[in-house]
Protein backbone atom coordinates (compact mmCIF):
# COMPACT_ATOMS: atom_id res chain seq x y z
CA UNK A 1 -41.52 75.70 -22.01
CA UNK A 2 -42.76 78.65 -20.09
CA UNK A 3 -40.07 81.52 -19.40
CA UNK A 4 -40.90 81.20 -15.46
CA UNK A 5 -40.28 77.36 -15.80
CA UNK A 6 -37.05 77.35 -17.01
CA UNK A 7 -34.97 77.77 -13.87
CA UNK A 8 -36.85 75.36 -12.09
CA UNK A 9 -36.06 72.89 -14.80
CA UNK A 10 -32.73 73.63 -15.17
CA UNK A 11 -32.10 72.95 -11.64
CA UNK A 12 -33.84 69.63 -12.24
CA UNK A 13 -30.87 68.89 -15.20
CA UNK A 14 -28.21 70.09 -12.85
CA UNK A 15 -29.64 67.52 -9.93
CA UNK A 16 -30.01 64.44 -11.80
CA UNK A 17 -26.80 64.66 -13.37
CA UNK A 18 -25.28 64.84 -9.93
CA UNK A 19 -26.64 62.15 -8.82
CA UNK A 20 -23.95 60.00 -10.93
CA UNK A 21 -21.59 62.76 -10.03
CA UNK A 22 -21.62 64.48 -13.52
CA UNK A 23 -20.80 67.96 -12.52
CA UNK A 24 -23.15 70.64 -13.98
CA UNK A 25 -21.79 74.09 -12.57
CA UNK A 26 -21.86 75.29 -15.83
CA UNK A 27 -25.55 74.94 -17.46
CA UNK A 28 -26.59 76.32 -20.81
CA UNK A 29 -29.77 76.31 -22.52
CA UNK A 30 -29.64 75.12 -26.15
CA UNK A 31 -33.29 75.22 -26.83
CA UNK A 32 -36.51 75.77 -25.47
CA UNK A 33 -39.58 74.41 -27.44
CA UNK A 34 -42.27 72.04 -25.71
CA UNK A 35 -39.12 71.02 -23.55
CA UNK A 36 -35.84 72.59 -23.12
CA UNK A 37 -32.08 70.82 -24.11
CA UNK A 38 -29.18 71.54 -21.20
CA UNK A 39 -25.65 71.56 -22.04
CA UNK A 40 -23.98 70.69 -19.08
CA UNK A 41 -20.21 71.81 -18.12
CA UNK A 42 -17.64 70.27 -17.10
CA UNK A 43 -19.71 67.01 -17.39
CA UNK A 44 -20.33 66.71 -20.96
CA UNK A 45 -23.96 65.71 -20.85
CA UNK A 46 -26.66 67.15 -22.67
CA UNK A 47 -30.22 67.11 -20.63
CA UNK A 48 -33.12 67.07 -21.74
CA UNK A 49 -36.59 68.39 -19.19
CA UNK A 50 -39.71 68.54 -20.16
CA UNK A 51 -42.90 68.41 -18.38
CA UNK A 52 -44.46 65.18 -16.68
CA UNK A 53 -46.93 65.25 -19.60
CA UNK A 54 -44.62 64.58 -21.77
CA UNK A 55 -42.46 61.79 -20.27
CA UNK A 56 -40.39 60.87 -22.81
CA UNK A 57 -40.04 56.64 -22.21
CA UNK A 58 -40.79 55.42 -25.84
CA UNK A 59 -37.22 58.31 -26.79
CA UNK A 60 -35.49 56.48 -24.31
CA UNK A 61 -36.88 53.24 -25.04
CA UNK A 62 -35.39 53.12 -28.80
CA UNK A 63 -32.67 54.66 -27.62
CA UNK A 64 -31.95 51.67 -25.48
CA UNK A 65 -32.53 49.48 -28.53
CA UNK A 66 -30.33 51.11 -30.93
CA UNK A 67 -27.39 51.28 -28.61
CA UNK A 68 -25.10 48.32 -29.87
CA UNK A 69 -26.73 48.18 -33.56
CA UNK A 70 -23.67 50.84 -34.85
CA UNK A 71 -26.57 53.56 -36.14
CA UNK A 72 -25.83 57.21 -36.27
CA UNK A 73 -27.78 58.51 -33.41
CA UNK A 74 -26.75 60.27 -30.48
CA UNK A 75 -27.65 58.55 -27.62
CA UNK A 76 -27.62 58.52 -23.92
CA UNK A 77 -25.05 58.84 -21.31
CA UNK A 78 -23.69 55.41 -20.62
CA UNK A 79 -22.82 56.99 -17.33
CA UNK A 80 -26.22 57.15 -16.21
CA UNK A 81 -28.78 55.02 -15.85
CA UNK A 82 -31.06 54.77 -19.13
CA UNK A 83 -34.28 55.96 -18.19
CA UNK A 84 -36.49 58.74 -17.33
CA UNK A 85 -35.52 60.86 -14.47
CA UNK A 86 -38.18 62.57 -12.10
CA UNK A 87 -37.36 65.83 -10.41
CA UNK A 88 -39.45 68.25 -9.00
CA UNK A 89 -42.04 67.84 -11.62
CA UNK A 90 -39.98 67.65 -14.73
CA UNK A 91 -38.93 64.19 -16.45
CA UNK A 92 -35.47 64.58 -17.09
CA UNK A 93 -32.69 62.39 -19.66
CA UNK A 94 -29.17 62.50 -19.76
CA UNK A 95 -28.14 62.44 -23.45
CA UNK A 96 -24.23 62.50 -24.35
CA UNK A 97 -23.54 66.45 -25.72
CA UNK A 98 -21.62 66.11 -29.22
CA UNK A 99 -19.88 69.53 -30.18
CA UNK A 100 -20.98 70.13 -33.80
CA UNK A 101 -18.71 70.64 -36.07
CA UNK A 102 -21.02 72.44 -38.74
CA UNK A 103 -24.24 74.22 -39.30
CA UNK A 104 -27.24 71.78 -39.86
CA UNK A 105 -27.52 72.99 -43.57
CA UNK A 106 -23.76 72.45 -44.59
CA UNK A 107 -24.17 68.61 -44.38
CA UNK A 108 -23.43 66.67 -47.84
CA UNK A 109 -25.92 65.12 -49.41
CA UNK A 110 -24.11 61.87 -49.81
CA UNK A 111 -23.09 61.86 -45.99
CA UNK A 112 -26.79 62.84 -45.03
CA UNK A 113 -27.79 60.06 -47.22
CA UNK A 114 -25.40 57.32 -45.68
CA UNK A 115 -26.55 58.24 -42.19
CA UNK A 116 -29.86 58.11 -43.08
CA UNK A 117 -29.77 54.50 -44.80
CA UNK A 118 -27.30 52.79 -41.95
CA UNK A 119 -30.11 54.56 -39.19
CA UNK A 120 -32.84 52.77 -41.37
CA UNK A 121 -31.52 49.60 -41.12
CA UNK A 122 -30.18 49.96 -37.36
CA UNK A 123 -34.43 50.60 -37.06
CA UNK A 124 -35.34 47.66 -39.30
CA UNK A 125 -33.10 45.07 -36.79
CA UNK A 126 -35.31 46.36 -33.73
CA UNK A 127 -37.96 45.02 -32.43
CA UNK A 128 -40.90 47.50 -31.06
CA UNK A 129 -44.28 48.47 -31.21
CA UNK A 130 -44.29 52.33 -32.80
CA UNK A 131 -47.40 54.42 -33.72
CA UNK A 132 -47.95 54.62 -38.01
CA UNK A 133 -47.35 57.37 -40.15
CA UNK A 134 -51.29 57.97 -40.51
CA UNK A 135 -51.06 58.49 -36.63
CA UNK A 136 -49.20 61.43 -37.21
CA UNK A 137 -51.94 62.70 -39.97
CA UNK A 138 -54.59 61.92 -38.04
CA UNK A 139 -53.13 64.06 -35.20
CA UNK A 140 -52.96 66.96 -37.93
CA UNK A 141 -56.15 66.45 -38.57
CA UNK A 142 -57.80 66.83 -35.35
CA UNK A 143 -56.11 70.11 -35.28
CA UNK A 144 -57.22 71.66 -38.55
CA UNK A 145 -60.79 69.94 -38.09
CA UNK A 146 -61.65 71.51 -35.21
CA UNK A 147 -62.20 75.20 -34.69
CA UNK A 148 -61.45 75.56 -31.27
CA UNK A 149 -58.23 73.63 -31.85
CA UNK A 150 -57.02 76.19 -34.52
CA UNK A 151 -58.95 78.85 -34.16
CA UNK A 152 -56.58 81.62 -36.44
CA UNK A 153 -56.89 79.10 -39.15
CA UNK A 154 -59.38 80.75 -42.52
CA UNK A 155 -62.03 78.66 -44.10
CA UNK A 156 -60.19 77.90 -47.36
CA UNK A 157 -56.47 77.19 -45.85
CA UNK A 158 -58.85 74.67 -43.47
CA UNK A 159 -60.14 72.93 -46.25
CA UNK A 160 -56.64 72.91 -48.23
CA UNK A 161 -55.14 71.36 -45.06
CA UNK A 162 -57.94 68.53 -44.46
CA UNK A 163 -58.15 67.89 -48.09
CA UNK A 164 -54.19 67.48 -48.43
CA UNK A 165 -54.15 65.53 -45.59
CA UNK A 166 -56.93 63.01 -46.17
CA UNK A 167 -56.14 62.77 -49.91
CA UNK A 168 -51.88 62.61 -50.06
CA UNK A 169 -52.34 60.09 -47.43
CA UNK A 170 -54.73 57.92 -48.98
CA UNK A 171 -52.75 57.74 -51.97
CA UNK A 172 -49.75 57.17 -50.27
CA UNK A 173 -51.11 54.36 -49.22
CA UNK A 174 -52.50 52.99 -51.96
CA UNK A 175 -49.17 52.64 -53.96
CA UNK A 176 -48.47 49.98 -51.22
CA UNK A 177 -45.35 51.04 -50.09
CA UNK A 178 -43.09 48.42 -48.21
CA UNK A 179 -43.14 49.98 -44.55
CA UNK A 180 -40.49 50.01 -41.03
CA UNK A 181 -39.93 51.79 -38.56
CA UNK A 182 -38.34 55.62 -39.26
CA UNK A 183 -36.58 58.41 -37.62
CA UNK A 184 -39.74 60.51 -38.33
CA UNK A 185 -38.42 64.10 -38.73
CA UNK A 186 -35.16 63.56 -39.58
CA UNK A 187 -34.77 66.91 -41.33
CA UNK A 188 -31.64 69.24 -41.10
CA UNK A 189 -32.50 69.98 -37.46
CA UNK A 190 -32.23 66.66 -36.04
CA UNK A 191 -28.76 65.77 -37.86
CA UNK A 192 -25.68 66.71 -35.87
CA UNK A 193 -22.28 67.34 -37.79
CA UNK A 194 -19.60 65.95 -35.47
CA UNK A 195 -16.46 64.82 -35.48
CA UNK A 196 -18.27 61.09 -34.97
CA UNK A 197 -19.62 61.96 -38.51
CA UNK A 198 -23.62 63.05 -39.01
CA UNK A 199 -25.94 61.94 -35.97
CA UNK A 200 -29.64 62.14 -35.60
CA UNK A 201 -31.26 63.22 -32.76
CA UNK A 202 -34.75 63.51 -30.78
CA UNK A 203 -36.19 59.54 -31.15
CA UNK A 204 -39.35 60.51 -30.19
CA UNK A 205 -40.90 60.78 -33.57
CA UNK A 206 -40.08 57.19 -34.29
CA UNK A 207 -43.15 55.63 -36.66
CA UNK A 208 -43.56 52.85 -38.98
CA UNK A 209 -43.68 54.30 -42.77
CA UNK A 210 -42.46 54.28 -46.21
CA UNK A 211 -38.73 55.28 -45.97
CA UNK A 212 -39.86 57.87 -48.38
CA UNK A 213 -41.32 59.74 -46.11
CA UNK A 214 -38.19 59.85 -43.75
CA UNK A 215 -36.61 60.90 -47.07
CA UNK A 216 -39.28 63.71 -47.01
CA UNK A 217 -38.13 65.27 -44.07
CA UNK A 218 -34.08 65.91 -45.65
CA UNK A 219 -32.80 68.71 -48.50
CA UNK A 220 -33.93 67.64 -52.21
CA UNK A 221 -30.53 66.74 -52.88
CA UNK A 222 -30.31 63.77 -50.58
CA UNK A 223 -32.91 61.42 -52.11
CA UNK A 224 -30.43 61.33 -55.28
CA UNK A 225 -27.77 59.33 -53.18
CA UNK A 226 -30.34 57.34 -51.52
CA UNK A 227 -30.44 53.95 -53.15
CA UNK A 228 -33.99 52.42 -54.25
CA UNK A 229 -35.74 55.61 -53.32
CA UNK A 230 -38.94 56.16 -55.83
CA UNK A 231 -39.40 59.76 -56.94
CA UNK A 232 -43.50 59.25 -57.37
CA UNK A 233 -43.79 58.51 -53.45
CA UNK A 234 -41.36 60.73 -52.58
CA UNK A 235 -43.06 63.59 -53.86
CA UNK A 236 -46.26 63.09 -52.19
CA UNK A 237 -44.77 62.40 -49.14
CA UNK A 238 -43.11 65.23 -49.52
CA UNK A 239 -46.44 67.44 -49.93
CA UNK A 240 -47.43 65.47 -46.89
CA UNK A 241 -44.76 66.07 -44.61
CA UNK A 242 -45.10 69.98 -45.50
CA UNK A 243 -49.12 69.49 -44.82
CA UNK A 244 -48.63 68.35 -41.59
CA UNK A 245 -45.36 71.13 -40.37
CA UNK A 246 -48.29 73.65 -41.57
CA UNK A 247 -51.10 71.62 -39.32
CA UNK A 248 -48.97 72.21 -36.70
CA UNK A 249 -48.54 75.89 -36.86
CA UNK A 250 -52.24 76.66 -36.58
CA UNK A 251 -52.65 74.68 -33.21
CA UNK A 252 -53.28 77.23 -30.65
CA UNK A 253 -50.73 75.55 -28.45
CA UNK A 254 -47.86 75.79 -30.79
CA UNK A 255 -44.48 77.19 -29.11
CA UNK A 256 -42.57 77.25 -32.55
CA UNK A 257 -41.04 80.91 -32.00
CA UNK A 258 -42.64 82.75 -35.01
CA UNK A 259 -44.46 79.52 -36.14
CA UNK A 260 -47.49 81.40 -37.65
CA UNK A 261 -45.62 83.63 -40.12
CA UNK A 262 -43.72 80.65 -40.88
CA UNK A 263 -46.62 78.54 -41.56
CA UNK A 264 -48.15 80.74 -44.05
CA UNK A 265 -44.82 80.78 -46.13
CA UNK A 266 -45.32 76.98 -45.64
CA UNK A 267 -48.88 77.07 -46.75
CA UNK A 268 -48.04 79.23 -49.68
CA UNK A 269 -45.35 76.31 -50.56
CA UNK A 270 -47.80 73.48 -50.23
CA UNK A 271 -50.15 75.23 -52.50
CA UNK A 272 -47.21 75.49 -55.06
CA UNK A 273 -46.55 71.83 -54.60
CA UNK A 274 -50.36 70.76 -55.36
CA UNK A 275 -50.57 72.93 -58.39
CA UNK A 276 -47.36 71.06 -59.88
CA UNK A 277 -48.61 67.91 -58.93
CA UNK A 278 -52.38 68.63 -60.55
CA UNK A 279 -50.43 69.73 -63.63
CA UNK A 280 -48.27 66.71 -63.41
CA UNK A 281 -51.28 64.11 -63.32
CA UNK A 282 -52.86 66.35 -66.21
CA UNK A 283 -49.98 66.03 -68.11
């Protein structure tokens, strides 16, 4: 979200929240990406504005389905009503604020694990239409197919990129892979260390998949205490998932605070992937 936007949204956090009288006097901005996260003192509530655009229903809608199943999400203030708020041009959610308790790259593997196997089936007892994995590559792909889309991206990384993403997905696929709905990105990022134990956040990126490519998203070290994970699909979802964080940088609309210099140490580790797994199939 724009600098010049961020008061105006702000104010829109403070509002809503009053309207259930959950005080806001003391507002803090957590993050700022294509929408910004408010921490919201005295109340406890954690807002969440982003543009009209980018109403988030489906978030709120899962979030309404896993309340009740016991999965480890954080999930919306049961103080307010469940749904998206409109206020002065922003779509606003009240989310309850968890303090964390740790830094998102001290979680244990084995905790990270369990979180991620009791959110999995929490998903797999809910009923709802989500977008596919493939949605998400073929999103990517009308990004690094199109010029005008990613204009700073070189000939050769363009190719890399379509070639990855047409080629990892394919075969992906054609292992067969039992499929359900997944977190999505449920890397480091979007796991909270609290004293409720390890929570996921931002439901948005719900999609039906392999759970291997949830497992994709998480440190190498979690997959090991994952039970009936397989190592083949893992990897190339793996190579996938970093495909499409890398797709993402090149969009000229990208708001990922030094996202280019991070994509081409992304690139440069996608490249390293494909070479092990050409040498792999050689072998």
């Amino acid at each position: 979200m724009k600098d010049t936007e961020i008061p105006r949204a702000v104010a829109a956090a403070v509002g809503t929240a009053a309207m259930y009288g959950l005080g806001g006097d003391d507002a803090t901005v957590l993050h700022n990406s294509n929408r910004i996260a408010v921490r919201l003192r005295p109340s406890g509530v954690l807002a969440r504005v982003a543009p009209l655009a980018q109403r988030p229903d489906f978030e709120v809608e899962v979030a309404r389905r896993l309340a009740g199943t016991g999965s480890p999400v954080a999930g919306l203030d049961p103080r307010a009503e469940p749904r998206v708020h409109v206020r002065d041009g922003f779509a606003v959610t009240l989310w309850t604020y968890h303090e964390p308790t740790a830094a998102p790259e001290d979680h244990p593997p084995a905790a990270y694990a369990g979180a991620l196997a009791r959110l999995h089936a929490g998903l797999r007892g809910v009923d709802l239409a989500a977008p596919s994995f493939t949605d998400r590559v073929a999103d990517a792909l009308r990004v690094v197919e199109d010029p005008a889309v990613s204009p700073a991206l070189g000939a050769g990384e363009r190719a890399l990129l379509t070639g990855t993403l047409y080629g990892i997905s394919r075969a992906i696929l054609e292992r067969r892979p039992r499929q359900q709905l997944l977190h999505g990105e449920p890397h480091p990022g979007n796991l909270l260390a609290t004293a409720d134990g390890p929570l996921f956040t931002d439901l948005e990126t719900v999609c039906r998949g392999p759970v291997e490519f949830d497992l994709a998203h998480a440190p190498e070290g979690v997959a090991a205490h994952y039970p009936g994970a397989d190592a083949g699909l893992l990897a190339d979802c793996r190579i996938l998932s970093l495909a499409l964080v890398v797709s993402w940088r090149w969009d000229r609309d990208d708001q990922l605070p030094d996202g280019r210099r991070r994509g081409r140490e992304w690139l440069a580790q996608l490249q390293d992937a494909l070479h092990r797994r050409e040498r792999g199939a050689g072998g």
